[in-house]
PDB file of N, CA and C in Angstrom:
ATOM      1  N   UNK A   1       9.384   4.449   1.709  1.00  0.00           N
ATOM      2  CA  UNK A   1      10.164   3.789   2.740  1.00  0.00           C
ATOM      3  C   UNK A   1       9.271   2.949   3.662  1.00  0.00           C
ATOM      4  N   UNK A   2       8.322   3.645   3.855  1.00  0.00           N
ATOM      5  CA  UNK A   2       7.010   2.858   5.064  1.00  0.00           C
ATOM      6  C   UNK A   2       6.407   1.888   4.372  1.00  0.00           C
ATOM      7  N   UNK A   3       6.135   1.670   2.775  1.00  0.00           N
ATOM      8  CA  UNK A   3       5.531   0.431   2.334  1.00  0.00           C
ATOM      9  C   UNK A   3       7.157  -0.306   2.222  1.00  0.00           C
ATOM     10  N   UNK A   4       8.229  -0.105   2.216  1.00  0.00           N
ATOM     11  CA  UNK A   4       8.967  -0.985   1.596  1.00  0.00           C
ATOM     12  C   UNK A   4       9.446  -2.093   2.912  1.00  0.00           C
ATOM     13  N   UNK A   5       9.460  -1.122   3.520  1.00  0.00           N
ATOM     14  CA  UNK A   5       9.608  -1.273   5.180  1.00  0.00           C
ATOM     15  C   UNK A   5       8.441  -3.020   5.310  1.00  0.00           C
ATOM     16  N   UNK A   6       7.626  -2.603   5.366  1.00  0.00           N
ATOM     17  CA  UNK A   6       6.239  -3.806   5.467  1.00  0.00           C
ATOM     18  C   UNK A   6       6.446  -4.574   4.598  1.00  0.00           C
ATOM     19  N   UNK A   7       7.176  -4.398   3.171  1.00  0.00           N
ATOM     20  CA  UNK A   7       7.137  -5.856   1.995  1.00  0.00           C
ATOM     21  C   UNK A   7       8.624  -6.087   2.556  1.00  0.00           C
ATOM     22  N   UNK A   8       9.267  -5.802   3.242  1.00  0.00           N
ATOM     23  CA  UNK A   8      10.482  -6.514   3.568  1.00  0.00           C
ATOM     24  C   UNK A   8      10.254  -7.212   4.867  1.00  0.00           C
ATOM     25  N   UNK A   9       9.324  -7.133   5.548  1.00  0.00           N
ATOM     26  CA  UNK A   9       8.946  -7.970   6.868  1.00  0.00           C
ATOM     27  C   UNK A   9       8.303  -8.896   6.319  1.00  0.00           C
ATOM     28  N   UNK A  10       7.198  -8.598   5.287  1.00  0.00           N
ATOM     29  CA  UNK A  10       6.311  -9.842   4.453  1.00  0.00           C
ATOM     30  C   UNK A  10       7.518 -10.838   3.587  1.00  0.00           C
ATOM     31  N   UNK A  11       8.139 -10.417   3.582  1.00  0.00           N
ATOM     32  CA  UNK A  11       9.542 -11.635   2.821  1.00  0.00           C
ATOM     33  C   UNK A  11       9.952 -12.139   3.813  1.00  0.00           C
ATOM     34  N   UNK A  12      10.409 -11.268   4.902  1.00  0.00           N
ATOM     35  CA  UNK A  12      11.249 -12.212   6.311  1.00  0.00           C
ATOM     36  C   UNK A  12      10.118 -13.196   6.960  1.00  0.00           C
ATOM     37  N   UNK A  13       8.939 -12.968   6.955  1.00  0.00           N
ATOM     38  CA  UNK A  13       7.829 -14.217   7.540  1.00  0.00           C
ATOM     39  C   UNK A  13       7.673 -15.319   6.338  1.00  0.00           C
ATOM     40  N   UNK A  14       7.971 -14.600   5.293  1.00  0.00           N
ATOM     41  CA  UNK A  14       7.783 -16.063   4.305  1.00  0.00           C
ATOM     42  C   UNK A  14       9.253 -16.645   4.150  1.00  0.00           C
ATOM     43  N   UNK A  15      10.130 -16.164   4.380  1.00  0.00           N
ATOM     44  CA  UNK A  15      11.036 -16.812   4.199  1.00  0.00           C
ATOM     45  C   UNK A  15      11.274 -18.303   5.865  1.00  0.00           C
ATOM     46  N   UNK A  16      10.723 -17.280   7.000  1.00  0.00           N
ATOM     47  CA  UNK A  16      10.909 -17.643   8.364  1.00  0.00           C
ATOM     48  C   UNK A  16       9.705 -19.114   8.409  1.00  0.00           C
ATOM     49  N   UNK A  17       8.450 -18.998   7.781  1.00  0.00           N
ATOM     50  CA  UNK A  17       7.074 -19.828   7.809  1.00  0.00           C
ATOM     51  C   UNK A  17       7.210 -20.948   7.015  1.00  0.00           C
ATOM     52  N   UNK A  18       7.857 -20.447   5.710  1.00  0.00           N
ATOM     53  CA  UNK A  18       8.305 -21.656   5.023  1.00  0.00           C
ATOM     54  C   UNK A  18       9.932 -21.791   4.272  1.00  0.00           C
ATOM     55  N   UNK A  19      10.482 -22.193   5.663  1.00  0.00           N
ATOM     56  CA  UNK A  19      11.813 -22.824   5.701  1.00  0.00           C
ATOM     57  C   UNK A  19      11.785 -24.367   5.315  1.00  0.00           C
ATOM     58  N   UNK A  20      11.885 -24.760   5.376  1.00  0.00           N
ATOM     59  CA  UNK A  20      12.288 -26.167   5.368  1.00  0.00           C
ATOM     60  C   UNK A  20      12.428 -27.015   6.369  1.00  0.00           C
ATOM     61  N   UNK A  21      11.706 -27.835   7.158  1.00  0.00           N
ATOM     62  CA  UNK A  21      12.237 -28.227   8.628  1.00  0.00           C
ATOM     63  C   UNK A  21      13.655 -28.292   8.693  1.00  0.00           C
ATOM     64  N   UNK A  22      14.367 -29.124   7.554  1.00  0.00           N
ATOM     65  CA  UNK A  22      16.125 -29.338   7.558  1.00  0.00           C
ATOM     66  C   UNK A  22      16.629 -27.811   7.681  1.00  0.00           C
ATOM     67  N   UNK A  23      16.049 -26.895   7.374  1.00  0.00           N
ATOM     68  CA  UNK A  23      17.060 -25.703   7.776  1.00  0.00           C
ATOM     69  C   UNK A  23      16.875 -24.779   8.661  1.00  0.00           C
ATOM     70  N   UNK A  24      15.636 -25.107   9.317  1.00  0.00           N
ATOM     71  CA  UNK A  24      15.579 -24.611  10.693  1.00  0.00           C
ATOM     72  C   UNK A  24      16.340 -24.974  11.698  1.00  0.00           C
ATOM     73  N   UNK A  25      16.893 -24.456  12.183  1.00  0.00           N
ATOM     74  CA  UNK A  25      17.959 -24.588  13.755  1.00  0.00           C
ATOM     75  C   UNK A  25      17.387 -25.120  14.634  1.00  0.00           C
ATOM     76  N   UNK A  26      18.237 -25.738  15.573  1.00  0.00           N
ATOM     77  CA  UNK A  26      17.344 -26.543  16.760  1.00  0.00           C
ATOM     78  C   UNK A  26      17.753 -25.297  17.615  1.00  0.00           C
ATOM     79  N   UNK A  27      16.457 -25.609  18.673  1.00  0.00           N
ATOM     80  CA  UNK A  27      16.218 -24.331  19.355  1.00  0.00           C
ATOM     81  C   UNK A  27      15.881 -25.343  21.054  1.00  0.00           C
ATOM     82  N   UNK A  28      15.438 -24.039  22.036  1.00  0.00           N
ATOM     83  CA  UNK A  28      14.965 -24.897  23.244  1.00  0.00           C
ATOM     84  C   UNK A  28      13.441 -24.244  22.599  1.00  0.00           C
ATOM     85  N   UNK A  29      12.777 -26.086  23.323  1.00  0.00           N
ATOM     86  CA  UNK A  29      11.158 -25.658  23.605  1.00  0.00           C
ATOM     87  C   UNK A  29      10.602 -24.648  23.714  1.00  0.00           C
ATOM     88  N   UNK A  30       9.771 -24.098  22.773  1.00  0.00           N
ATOM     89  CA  UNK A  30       8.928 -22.554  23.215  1.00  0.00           C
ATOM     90  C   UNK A  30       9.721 -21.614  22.092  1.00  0.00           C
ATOM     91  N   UNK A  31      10.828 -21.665  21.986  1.00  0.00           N
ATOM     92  CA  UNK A  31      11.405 -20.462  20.945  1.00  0.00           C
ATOM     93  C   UNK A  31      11.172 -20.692  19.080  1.00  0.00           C
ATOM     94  N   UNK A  32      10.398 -21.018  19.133  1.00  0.00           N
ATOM     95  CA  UNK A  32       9.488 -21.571  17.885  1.00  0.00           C
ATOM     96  C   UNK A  32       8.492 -20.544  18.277  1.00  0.00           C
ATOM     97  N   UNK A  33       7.715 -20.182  19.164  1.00  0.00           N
ATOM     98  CA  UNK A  33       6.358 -19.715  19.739  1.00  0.00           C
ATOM     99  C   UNK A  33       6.520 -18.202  19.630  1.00  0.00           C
ATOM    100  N   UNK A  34       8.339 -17.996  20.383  1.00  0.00           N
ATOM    101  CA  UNK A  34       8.803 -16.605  20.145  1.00  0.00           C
ATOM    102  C   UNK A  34       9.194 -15.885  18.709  1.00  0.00           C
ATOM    103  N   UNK A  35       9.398 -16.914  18.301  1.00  0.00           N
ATOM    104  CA  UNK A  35       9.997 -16.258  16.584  1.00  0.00           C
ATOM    105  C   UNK A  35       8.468 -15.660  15.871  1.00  0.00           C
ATOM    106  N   UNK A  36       7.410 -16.548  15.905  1.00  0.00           N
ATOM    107  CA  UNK A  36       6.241 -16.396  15.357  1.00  0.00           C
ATOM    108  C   UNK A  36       5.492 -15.021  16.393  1.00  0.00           C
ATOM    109  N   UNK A  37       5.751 -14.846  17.402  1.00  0.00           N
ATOM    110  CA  UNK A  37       5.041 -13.494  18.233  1.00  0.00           C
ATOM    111  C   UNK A  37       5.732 -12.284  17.603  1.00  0.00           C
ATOM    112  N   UNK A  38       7.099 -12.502  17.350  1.00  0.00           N
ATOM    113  CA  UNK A  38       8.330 -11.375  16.816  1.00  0.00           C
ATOM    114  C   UNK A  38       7.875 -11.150  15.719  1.00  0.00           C
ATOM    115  N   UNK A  39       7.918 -12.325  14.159  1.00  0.00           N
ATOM    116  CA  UNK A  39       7.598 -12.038  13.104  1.00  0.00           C
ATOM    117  C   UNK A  39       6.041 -11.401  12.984  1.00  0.00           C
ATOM    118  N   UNK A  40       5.134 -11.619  13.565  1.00  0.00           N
ATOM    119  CA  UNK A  40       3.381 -11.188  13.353  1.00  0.00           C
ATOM    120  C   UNK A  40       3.845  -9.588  13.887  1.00  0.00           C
ATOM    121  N   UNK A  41       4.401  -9.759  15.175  1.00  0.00           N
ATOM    122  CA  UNK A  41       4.250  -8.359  16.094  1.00  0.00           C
ATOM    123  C   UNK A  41       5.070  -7.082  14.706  1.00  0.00           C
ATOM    124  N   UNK A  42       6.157  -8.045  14.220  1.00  0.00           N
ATOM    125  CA  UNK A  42       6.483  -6.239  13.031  1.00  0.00           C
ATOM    126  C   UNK A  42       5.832  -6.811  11.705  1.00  0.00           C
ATOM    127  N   UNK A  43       5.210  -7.695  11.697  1.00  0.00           N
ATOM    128  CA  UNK A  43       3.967  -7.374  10.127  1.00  0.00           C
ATOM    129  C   UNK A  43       3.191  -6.557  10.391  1.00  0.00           C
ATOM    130  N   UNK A  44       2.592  -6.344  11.837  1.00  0.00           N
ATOM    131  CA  UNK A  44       2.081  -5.356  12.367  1.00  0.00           C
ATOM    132  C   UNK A  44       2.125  -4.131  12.556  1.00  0.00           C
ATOM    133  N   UNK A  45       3.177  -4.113  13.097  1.00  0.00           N
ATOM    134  CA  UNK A  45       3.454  -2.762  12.983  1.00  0.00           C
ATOM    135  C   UNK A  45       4.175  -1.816  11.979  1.00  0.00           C
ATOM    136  N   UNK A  46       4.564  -2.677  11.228  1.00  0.00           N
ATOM    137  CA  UNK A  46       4.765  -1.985   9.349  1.00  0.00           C
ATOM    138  C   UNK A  46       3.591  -1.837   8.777  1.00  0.00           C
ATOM    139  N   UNK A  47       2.862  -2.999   9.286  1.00  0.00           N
ATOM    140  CA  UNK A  47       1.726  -2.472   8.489  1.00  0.00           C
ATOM    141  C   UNK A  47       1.165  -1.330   9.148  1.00  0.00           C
ATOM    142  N   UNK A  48       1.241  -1.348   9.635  1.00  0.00           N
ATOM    143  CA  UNK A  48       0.191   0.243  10.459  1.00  0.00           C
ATOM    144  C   UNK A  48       1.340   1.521   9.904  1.00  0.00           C
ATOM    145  N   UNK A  49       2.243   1.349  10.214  1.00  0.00           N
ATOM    146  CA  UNK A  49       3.026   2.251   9.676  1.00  0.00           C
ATOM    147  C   UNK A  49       3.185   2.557   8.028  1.00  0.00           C
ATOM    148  N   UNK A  50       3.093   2.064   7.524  1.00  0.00           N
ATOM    149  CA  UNK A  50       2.260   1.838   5.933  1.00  0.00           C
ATOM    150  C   UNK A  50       1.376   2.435   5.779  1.00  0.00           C
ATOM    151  N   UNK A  51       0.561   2.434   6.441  1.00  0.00           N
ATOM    152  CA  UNK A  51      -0.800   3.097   6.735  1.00  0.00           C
ATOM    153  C   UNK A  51      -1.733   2.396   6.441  1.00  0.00           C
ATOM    154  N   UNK A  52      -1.247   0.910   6.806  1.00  0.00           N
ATOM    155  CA  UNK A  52      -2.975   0.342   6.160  1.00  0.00           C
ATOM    156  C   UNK A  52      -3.712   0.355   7.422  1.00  0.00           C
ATOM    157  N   UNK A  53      -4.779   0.480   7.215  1.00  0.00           N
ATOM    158  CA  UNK A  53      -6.095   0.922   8.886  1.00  0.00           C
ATOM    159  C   UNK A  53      -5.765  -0.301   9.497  1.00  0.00           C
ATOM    160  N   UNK A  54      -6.397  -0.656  10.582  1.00  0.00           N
ATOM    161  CA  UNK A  54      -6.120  -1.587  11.519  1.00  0.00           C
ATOM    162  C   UNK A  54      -6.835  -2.561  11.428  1.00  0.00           C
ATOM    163  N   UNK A  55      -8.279  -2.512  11.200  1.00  0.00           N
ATOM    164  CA  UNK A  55      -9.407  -3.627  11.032  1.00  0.00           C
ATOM    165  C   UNK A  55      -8.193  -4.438  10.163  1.00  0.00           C
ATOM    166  N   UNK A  56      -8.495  -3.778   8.380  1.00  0.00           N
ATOM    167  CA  UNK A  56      -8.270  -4.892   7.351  1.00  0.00           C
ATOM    168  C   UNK A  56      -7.016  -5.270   7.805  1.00  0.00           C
ATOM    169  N   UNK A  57      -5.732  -4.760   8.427  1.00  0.00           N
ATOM    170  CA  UNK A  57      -4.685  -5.932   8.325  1.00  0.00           C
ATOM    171  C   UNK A  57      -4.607  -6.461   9.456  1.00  0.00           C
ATOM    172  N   UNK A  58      -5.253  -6.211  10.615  1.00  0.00           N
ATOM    173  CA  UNK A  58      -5.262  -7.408  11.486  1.00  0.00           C
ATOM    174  C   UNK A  58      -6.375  -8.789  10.828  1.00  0.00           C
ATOM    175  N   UNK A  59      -7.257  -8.273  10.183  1.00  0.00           N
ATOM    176  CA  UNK A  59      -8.162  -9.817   9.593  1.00  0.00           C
ATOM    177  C   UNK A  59      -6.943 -10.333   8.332  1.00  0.00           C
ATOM    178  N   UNK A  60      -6.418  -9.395   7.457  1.00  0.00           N
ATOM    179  CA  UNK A  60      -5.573 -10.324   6.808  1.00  0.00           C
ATOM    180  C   UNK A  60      -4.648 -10.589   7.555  1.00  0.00           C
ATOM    181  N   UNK A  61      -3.914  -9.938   8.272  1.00  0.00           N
ATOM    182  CA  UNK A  61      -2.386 -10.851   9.028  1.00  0.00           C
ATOM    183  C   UNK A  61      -3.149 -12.572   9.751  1.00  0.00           C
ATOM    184  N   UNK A  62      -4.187 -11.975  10.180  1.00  0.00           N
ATOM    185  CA  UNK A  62      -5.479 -13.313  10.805  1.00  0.00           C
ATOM    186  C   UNK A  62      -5.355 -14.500   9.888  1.00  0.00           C
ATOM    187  N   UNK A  63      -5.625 -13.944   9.246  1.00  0.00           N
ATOM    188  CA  UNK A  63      -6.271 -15.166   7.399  1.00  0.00           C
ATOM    189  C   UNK A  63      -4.899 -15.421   7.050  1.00  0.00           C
ATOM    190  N   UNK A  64      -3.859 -14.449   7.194  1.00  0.00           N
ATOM    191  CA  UNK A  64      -2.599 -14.952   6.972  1.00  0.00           C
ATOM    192  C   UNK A  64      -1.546 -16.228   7.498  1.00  0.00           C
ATOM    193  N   UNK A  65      -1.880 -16.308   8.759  1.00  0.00           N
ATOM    194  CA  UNK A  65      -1.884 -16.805   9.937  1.00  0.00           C
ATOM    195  C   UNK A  65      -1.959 -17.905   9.855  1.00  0.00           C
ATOM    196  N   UNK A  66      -3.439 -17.888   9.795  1.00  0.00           N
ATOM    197  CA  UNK A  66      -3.948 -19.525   9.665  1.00  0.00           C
ATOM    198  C   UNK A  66      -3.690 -20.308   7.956  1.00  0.00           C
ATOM    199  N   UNK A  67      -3.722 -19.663   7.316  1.00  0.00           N
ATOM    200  CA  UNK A  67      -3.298 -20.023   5.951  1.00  0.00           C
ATOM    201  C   UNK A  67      -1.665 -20.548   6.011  1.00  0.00           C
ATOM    202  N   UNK A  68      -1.045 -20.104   6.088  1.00  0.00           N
ATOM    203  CA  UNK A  68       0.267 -20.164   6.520  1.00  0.00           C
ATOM    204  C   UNK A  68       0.800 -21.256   7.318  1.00  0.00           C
ATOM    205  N   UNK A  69      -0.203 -21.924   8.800  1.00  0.00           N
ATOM    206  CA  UNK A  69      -0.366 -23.144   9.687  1.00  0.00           C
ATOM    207  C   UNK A  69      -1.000 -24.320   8.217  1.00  0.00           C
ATOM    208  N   UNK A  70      -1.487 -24.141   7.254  1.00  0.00           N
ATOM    209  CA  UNK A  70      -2.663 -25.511   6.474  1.00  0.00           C
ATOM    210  C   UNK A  70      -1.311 -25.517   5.903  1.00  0.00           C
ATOM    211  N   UNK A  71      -0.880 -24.670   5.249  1.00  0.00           N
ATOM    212  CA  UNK A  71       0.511 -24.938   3.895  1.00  0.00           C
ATOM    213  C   UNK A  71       1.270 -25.726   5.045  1.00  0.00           C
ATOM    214  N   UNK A  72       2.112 -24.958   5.567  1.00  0.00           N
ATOM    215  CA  UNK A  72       3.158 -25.861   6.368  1.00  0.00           C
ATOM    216  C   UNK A  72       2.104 -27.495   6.343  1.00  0.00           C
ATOM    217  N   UNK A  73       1.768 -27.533   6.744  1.00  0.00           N
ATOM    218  CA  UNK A  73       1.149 -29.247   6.585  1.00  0.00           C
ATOM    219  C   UNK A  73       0.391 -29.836   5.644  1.00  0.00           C
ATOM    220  N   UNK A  74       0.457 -28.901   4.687  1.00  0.00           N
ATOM    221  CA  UNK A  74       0.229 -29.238   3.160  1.00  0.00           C
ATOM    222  C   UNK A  74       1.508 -29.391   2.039  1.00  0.00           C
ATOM    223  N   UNK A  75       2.394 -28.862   1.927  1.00  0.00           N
ATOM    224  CA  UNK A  75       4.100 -28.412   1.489  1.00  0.00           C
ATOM    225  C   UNK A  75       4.765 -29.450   2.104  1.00  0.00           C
ATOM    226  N   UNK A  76       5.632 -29.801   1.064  1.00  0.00           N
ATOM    227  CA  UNK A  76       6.639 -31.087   1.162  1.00  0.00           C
ATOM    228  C   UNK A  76       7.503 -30.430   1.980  1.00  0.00           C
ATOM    229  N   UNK A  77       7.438 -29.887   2.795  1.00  0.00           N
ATOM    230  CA  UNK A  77       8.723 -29.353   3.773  1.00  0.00           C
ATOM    231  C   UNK A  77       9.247 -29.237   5.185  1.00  0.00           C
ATOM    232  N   UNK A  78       8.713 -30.317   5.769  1.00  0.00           N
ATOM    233  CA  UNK A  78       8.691 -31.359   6.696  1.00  0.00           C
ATOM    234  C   UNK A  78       8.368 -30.471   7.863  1.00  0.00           C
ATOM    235  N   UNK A  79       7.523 -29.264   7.394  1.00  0.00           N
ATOM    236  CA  UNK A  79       6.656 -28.629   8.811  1.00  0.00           C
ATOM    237  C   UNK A  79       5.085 -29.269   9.308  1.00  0.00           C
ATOM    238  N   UNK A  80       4.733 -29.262  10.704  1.00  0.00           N
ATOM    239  CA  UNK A  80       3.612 -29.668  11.150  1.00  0.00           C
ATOM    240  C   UNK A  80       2.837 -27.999  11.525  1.00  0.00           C
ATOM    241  N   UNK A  81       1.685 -27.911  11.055  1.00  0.00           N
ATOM    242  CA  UNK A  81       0.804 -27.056  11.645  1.00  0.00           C
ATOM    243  C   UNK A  81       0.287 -27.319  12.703  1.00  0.00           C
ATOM    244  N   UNK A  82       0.384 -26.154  13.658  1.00  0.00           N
ATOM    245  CA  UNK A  82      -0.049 -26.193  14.896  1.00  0.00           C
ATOM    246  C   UNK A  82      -0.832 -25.096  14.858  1.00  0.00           C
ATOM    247  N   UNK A  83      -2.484 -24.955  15.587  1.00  0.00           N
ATOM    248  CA  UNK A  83      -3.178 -23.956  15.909  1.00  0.00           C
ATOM    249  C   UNK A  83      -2.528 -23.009  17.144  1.00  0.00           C
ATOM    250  N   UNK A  84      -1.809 -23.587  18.403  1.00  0.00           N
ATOM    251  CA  UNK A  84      -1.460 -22.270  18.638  1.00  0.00           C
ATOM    252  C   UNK A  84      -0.190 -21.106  18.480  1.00  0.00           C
ATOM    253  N   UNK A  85       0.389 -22.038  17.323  1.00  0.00           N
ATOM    254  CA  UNK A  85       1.283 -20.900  16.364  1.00  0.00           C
ATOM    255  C   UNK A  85       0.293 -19.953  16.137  1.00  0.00           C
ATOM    256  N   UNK A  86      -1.020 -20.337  15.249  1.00  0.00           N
ATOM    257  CA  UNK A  86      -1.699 -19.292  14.483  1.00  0.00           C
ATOM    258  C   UNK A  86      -2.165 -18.239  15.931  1.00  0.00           C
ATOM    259  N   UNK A  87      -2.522 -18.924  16.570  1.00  0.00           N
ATOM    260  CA  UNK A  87      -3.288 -18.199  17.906  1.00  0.00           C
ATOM    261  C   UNK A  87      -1.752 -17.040  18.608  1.00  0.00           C
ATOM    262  N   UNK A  88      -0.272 -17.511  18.975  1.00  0.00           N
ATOM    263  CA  UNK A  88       0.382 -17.044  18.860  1.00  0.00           C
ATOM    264  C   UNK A  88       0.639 -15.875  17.823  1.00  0.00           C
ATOM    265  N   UNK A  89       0.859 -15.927  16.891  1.00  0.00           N
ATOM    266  CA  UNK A  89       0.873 -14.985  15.424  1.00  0.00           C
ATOM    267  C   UNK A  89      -0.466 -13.803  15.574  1.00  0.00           C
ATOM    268  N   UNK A  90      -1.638 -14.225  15.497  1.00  0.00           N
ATOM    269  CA  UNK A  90      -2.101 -13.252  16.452  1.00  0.00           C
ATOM    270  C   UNK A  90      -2.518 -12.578  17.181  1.00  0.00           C
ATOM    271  N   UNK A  91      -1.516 -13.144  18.476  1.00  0.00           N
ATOM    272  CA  UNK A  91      -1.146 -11.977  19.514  1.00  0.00           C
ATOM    273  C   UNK A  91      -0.117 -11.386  19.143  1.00  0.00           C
ATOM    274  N   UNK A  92       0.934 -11.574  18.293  1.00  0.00           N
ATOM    275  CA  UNK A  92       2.254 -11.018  17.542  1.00  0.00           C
ATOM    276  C   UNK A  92       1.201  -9.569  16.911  1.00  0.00           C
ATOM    277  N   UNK A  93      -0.005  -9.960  15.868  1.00  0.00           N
ATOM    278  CA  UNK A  93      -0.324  -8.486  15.122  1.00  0.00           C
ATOM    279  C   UNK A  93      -0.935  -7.625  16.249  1.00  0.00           C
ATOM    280  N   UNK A  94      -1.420  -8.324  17.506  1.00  0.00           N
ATOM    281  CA  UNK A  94      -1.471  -7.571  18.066  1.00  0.00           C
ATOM    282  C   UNK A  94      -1.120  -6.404  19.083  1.00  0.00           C
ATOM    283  N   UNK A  95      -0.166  -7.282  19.340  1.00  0.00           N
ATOM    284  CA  UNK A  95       0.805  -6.563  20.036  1.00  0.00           C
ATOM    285  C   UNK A  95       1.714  -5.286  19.141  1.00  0.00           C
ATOM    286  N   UNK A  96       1.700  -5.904  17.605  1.00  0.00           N
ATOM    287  CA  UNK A  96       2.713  -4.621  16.570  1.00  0.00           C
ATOM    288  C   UNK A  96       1.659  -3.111  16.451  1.00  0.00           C
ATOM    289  N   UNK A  97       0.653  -3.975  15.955  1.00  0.00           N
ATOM    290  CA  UNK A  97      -0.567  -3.042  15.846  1.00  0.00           C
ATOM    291  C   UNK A  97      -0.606  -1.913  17.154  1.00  0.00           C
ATOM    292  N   UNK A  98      -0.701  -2.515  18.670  1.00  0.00           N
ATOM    293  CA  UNK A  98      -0.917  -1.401  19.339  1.00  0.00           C
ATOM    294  C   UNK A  98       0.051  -0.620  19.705  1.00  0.00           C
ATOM    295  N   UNK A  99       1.626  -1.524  19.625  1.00  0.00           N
ATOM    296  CA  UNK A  99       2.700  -0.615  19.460  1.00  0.00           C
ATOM    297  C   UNK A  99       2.772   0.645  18.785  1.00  0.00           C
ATOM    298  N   UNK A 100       2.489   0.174  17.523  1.00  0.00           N
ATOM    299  CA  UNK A 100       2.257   1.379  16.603  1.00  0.00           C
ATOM    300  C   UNK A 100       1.180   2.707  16.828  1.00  0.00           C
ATOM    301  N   UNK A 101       0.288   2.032  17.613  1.00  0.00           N
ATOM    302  CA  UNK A 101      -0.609   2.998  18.195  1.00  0.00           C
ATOM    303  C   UNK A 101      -0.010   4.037  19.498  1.00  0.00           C
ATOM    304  N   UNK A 102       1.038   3.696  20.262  1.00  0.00           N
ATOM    305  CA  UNK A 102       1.365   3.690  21.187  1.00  0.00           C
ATOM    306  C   UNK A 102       2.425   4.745  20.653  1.00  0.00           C
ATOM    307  N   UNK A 103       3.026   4.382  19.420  1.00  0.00           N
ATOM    308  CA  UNK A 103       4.248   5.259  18.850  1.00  0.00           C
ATOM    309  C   UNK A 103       3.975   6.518  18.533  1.00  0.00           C
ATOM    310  N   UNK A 104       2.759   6.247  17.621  1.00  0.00           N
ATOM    311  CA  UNK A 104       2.066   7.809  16.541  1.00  0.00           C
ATOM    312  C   UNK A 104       1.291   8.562  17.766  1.00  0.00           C
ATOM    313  N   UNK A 105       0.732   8.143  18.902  1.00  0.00           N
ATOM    314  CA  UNK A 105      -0.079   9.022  19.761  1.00  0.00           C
ATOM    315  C   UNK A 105       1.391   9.251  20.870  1.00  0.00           C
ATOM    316  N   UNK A 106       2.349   8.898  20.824  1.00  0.00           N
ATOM    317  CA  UNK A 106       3.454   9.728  21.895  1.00  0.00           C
ATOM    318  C   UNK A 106       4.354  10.855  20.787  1.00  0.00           C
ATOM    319  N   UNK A 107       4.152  10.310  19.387  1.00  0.00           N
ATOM    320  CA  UNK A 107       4.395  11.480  18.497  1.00  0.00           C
ATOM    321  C   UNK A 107       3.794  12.642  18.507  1.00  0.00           C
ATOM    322  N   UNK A 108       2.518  12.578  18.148  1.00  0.00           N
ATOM    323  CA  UNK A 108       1.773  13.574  18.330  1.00  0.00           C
ATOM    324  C   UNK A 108       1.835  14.092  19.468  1.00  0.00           C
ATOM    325  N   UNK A 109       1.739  13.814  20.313  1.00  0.00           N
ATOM    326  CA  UNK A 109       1.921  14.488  21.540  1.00  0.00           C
ATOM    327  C   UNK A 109       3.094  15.606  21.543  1.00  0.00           C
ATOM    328  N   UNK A 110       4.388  14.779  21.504  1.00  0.00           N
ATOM    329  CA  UNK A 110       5.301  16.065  20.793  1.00  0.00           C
ATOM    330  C   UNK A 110       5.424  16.604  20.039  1.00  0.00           C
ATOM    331  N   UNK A 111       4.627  16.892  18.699  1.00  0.00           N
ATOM    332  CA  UNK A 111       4.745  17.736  18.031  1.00  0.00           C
ATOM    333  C   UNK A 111       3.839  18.312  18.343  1.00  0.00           C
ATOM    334  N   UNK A 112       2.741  18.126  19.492  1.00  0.00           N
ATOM    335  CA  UNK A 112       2.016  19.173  19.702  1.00  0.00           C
ATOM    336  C   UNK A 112       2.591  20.759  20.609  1.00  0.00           C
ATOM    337  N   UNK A 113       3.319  20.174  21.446  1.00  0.00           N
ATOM    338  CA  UNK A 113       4.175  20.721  22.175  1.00  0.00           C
ATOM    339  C   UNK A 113       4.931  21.997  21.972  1.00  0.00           C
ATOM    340  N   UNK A 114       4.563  23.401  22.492  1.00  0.00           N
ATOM    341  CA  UNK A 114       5.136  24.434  21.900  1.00  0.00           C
ATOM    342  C   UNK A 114       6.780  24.227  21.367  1.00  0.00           C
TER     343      UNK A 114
END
């Protein structure tokens, strides 16, 4: 359930990263910035919940990131890469990442609990 959990967030960012400009919704200024903090912040924290350690998937969600900004402006699909999407994205793993840290150490705590 916890890996399937994380390959179903890794489909919703690829589906969300490479849309199509024509089928992206018009939005107000800035909520482009929010979708990309939302999508990184639960790659994050599935991934931790997955159990992959924290180093390697914050450097791949990283490498992911910026890979993800070159395509969009490489791909016939009328997106522009911007660096502080990638810089946005992550503060998204980071923020999932320490969530998740934040979750399993208030767990433990109660199950420590007579």
């Amino acid at each position: 359930m916890r890996r399937l959990s994380f390959a179903l967030a890794v489909l919703v960012s690829l589906l969300v990263l490479f849309l199509p400009a024509s089928g992206v919704p018009t939005a107000p200024p800035g909520v482009d910035k929010l979708v990309h903090l939302g999508v990184f912040a639960l790659l994050g924290l599935t991934g931790r919940w997955a159990g992959v350690p924290p180093l390697p998937l914050v450097l791949a969600l990283a490498g992911y990131a910026g890979i993800s900004e070159v395509l969009q402006g490489l791909l016939p699909i009328g997106r522009s890469p911007e660096v502080l999407d990638a810089v946005v994205d992550c503060v998204g793993v980071s923020i999932g990442v320490a969530l998740h840290e934040l979750l399993a150490r208030r767990a433990r705590r109660q199950q420590d609990r007579p």
